[in-house]
Protein backbone atom coordinates (compact mmCIF):
# COMPACT_ATOMS: atom_id res chain seq x y z
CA UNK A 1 92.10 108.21 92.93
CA UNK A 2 94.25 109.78 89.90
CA UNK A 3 95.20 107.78 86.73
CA UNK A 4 98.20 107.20 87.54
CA UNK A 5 97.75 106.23 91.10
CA UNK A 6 95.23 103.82 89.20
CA UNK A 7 97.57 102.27 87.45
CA UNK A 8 100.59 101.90 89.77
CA UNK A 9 97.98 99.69 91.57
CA UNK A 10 97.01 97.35 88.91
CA UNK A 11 96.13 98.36 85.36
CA UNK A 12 92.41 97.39 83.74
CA UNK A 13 92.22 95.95 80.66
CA UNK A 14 91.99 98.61 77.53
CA UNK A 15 94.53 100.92 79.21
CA UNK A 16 96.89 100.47 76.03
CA UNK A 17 97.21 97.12 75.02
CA UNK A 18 95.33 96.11 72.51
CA UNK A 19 92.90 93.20 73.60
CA UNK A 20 90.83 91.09 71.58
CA UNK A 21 87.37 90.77 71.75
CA UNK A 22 85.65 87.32 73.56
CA UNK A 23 83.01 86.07 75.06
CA UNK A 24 83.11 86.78 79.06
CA UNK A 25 80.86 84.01 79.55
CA UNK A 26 83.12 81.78 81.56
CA UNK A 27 83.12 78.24 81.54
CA UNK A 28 80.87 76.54 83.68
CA UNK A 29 82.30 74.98 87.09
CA UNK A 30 81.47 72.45 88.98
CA UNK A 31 79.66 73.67 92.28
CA UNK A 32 79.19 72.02 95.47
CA UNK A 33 77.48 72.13 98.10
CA UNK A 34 79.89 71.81 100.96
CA UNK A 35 83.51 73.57 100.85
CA UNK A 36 86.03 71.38 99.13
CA UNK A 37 88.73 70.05 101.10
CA UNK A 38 91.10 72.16 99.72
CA UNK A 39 89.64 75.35 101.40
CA UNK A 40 88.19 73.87 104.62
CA UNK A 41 91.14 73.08 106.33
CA UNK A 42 92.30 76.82 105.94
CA UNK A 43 88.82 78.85 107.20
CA UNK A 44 88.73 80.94 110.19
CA UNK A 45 85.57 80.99 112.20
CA UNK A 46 84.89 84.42 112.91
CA UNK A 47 82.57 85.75 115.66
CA UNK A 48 81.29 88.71 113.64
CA UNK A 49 80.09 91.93 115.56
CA UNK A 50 80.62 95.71 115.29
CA UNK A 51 83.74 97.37 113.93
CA UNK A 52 84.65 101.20 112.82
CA UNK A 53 84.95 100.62 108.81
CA UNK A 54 86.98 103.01 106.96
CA UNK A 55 89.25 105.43 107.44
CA UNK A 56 90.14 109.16 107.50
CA UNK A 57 93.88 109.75 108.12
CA UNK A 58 95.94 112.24 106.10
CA UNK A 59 98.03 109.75 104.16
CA UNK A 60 94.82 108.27 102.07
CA UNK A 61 93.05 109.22 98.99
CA UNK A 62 90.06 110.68 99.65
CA UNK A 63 89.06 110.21 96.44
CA UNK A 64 89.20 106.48 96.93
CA UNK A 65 86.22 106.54 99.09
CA UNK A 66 87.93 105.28 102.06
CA UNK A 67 85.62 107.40 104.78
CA UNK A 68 84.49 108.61 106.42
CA UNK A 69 84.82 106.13 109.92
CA UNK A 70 81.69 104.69 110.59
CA UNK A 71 80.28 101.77 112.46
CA UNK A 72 79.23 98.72 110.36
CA UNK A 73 78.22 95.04 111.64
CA UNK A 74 79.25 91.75 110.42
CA UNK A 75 77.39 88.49 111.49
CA UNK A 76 79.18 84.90 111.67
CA UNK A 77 81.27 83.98 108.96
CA UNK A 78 84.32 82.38 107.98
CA UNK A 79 87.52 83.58 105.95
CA UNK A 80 90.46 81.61 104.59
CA UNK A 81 93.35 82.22 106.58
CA UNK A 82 95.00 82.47 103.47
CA UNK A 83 95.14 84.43 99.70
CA UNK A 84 94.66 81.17 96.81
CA UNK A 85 97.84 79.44 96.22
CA UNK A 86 98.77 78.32 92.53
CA UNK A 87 98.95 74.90 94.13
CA UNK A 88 95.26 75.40 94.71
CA UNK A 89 93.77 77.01 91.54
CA UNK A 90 95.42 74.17 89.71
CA UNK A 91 93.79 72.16 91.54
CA UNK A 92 90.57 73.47 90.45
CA UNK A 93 91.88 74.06 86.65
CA UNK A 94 93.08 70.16 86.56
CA UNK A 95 89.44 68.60 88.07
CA UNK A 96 87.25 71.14 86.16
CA UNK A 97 89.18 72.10 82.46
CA UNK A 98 88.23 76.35 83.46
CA UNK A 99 89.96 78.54 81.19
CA UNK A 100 91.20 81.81 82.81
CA UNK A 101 90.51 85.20 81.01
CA UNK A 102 94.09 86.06 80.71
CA UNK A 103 94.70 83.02 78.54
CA UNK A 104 91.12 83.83 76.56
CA UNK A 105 92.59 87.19 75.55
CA UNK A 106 95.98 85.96 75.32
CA UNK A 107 97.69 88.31 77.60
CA UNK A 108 97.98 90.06 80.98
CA UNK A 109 100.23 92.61 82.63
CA UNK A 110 103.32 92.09 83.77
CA UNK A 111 105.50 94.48 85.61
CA UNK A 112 108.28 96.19 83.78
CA UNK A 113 111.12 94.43 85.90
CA UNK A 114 109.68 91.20 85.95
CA UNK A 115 110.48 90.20 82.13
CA UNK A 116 112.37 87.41 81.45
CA UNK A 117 114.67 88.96 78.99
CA UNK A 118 114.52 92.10 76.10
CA UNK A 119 112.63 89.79 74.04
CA UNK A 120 109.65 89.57 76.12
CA UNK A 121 106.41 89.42 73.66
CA UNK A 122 105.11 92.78 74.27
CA UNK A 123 102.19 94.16 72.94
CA UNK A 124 101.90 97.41 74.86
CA UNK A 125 101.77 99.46 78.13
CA UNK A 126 99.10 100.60 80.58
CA UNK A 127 98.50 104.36 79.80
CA UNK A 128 98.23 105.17 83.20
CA UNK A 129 101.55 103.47 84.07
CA UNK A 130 104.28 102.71 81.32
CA UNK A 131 105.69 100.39 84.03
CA UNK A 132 102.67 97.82 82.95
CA UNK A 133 103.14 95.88 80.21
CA UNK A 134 101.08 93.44 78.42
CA UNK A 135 102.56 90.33 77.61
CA UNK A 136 101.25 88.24 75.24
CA UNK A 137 100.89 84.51 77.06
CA UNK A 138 101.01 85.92 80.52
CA UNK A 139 98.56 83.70 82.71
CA UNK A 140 98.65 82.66 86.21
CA UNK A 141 100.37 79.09 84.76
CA UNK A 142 103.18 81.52 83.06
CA UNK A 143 103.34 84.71 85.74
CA UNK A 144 106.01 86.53 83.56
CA UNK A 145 105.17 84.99 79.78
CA UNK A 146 105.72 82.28 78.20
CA UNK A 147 108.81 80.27 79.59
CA UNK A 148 108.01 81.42 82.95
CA UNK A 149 106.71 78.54 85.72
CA UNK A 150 104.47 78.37 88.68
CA UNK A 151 106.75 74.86 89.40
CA UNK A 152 108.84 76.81 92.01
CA UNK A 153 106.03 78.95 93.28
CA UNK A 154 103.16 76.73 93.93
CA UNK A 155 102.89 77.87 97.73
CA UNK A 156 102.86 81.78 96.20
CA UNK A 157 99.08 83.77 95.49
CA UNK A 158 97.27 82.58 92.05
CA UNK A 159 97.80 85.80 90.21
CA UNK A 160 96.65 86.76 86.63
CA UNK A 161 93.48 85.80 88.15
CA UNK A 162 90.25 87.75 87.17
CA UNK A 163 86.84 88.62 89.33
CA UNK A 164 85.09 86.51 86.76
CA UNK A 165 88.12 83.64 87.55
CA UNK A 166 88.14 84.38 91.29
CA UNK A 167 84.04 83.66 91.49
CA UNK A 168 84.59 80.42 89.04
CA UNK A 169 86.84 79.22 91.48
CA UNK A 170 84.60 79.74 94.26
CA UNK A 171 81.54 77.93 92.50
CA UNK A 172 83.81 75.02 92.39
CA UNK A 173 84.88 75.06 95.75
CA UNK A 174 81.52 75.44 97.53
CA UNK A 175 83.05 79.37 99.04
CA UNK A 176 82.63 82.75 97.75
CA UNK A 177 84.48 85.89 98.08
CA UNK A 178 84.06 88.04 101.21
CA UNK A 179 82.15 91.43 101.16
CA UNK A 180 84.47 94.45 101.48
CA UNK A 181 83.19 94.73 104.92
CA UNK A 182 83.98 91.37 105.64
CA UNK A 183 87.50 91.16 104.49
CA UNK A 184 88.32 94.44 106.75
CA UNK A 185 86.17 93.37 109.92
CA UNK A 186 88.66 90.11 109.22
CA UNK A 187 91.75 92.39 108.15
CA UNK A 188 91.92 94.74 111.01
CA UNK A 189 92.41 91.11 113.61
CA UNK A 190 90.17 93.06 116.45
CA UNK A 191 92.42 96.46 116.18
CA UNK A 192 90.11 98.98 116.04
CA UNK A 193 91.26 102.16 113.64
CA UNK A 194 95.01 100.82 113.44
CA UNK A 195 96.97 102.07 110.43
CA UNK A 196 98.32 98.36 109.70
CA UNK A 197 96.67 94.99 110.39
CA UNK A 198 99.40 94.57 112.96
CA UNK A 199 99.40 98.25 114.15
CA UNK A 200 100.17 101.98 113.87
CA UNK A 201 103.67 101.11 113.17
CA UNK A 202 105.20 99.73 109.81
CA UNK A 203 108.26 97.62 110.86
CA UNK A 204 107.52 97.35 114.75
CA UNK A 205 110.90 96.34 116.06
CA UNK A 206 112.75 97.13 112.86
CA UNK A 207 110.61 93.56 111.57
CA UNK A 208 109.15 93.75 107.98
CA UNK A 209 105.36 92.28 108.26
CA UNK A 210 104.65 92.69 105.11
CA UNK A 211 105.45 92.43 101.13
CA UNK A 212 105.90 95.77 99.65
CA UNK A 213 107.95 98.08 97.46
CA UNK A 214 111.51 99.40 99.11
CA UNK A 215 113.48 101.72 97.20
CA UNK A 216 112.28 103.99 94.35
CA UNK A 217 109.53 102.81 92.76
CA UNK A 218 109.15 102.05 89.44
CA UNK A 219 113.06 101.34 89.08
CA UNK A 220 114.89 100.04 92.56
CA UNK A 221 113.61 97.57 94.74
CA UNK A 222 115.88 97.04 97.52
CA UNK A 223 114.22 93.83 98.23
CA UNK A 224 114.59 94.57 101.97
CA UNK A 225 111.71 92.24 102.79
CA UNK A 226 113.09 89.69 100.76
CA UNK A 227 111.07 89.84 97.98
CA UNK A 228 110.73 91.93 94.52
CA UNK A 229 107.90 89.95 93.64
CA UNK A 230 104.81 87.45 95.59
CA UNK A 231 105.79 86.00 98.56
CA UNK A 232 104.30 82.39 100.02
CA UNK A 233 101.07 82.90 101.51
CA UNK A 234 102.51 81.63 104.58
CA UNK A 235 104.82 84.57 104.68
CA UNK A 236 105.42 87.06 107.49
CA UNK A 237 103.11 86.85 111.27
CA UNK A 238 99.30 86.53 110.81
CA UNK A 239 97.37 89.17 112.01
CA UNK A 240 95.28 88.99 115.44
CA UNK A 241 92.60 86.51 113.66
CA UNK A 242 94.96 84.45 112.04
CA UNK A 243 94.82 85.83 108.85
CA UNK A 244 98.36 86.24 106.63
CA UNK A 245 99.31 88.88 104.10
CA UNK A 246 96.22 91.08 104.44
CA UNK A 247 98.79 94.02 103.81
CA UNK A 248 100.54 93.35 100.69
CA UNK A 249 101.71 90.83 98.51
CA UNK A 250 98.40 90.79 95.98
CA UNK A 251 95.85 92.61 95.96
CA UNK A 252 92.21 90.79 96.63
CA UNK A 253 88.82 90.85 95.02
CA UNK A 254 86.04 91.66 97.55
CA UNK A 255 82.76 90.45 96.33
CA UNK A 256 81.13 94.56 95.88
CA UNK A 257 80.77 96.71 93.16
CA UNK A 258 83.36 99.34 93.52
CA UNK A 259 81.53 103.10 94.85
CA UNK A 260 83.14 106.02 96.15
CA UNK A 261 80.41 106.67 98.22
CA UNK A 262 79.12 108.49 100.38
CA UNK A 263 79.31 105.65 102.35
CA UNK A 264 75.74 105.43 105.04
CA UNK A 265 76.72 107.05 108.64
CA UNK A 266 74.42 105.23 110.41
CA UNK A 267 75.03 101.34 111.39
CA UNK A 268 74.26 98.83 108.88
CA UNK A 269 74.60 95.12 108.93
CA UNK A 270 76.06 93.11 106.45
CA UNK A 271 76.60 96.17 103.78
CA UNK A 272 77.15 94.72 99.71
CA UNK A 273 77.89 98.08 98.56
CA UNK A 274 76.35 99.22 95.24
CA UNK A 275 74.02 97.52 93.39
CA UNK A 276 75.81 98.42 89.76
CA UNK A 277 78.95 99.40 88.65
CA UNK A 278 81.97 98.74 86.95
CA UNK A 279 84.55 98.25 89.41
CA UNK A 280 85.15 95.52 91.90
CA UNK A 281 86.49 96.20 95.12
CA UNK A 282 90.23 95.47 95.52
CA UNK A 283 91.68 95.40 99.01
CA UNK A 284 94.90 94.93 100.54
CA UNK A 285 97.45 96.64 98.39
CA UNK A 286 100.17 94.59 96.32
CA UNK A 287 104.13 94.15 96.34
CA UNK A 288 104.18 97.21 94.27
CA UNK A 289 103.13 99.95 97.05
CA UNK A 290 105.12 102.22 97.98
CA UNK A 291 104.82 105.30 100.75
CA UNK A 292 105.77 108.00 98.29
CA UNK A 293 103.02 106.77 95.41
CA UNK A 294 100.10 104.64 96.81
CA UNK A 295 100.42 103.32 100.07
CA UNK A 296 97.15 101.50 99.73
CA UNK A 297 98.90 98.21 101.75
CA UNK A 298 97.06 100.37 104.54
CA UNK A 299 94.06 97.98 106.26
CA UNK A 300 91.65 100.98 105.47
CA UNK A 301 92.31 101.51 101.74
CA UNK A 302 90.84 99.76 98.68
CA UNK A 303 90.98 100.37 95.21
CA UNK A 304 88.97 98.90 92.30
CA UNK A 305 89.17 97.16 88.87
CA UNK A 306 86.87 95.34 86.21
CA UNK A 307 85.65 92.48 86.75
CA UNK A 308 87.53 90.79 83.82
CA UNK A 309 90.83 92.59 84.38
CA UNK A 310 94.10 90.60 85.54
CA UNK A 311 97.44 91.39 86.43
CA UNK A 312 100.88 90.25 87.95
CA UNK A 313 99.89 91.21 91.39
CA UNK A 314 96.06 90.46 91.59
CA UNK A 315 94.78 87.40 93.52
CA UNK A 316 92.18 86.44 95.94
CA UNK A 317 91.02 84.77 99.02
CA UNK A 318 87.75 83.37 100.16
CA UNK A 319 85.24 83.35 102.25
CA UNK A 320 81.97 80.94 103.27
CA UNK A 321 78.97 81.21 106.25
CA UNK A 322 79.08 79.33 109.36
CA UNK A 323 77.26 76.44 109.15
């Protein structure tokens, strides 16, 4: 992928604004051994079995690593039907005191329409994208900075929201977050090689399925879908396993190290991708895509960030075995 097309996606930390430097040990959570109530009730039971991973058609990035197609097997699992809601992670925040990066460095991104008002505390922009800006007391508590509220939103995505705060979360709640291969075995809903979760085509009868950029992007959103920013995580029809918002909305840390491949030919079960990086897979695209700039709301495309990076439109969902 380009800079740039980097950066429309979600910006990493030291692309401009100046950060401070602390310790990305994160507090400690409280782990279980069974999935917390929170969570259960939302997990899909998945049968698991052999799917075509990837994808090779002319509007993706080959530089992203997407292909090529090739057969990969998932056993048994189970995958919240569901991205995190804010009504969830402070759930988790209130019982266990954890401290989010974003409020450890004291800021996150925010995008450029977003802001409260021209007196926003900025302390910079993304390099890659001057649309990003970093917003001193941005956290998932305070999407847009301070005087901003999750009150309204509590049924929206968790977003500000780390790898480092996404895996915290899951210590605490007895889950952890699916493989890449996972999430698109559980993303494509049985399809096999569809464009969309849903399909080959975008708005089947004229109906919006998903959360993403209309108009020209950075500076018009239309809003045609009804939103310029997250949606509930309830929002729009659930793909063929039950799963919502697997195309837009936020973008979601996978559990791999990010690697462009090449990607193994031959079937393997249960792939983890590399065994270093310094990338974490992202998949799933974000309200900010767009068809003429990254179009990564696609079921085949990922992207990648580092594991302590957070932005406006960055969240999660999880995953746990079958027991």
């Amino acid at each position: 992928m380009t800079e740039e097309q980097a950066g429309c996606c979600a910006p990493g930390r030291g692309g401009g604004a100046a950060t401070h430097d602390i310790s990305h040990e994160a507090p400690k959570a409280t782990s279980g051994t069974e999935v917390h109530d929170l969570v259960r009730r939302d997990l899909v039971a998945l049968d698991g079995g052999t799917f075509r991973m990837g994808t090779e058609v002319g509007d993706g990035f080959p530089e992203d690593g997407e292909g090529p197609v090739r057969p990969v097997t998932v056993n048994p699992f189970r995958i919240s039907r569901y991205t995190v809601s804010n009504s969830q992670f402070a759930a988790f925040v209130d019982e266990t005191g954890y401290v989010t990066e974003a409020e450890r460095f004291g800021w996150s991104y925010v995008f450029h329409l977003l802001l409260p008002g021209k007196d926003a505390p900025v302390r910079g922009t993304s390099d890659r994208a001057p649309w990003w800006l970093g917003i001193d007391g941005a956290t998932w508590k305070a999407p847009e900075g301070p005087g901003s509220s999750i009150e309204a939103r509590l049924d929206h995505p968790v977003i500000h929201v780390s790898w480092n705060d996404a895996m915290a979360f899951c210590a605490w709640s007895g889950t952890r977050l699916p493989t890449e291969a996972e999430w698109e075995y559980a993303a494509r809903g049985g399809l096999d090689q569809k464009r969309y979760a849903w399909g080959d085509d975008l708005m089947p009868g004229g109906k919006h399925r998903c959360n993403i950029w209309q108009g020209k992007f950075p500076q018009r959103n239309t809003k045609a879908d009804g939103y310029l920013s997250t949606a509930p995580v309830d929002t729009y029809e659930p793909n063929g396993y039950g799963l919502y918002n697997v195309s837009g909305n936020v973008w979601e840390w996978c559990a791999d190290w990010f690697g462009f491949g090449p990607h193994p030919t031959e079937n393997v079960t249960d792939p983890t991708g590399p065994a270093t990086g310094d990338s974490r897979v992202m998949r799933g695209g974000s309200y900010l895509c767009h068809k003429s700039y990254c179009n990564r709301y696609r079921v085949g495309a990922r992207s990648g960030n580092t594991p302590d990076s957070s932005t406006g439109n960055m969240g999660f969902r999880v995953a746990a075995g079958v027991r």
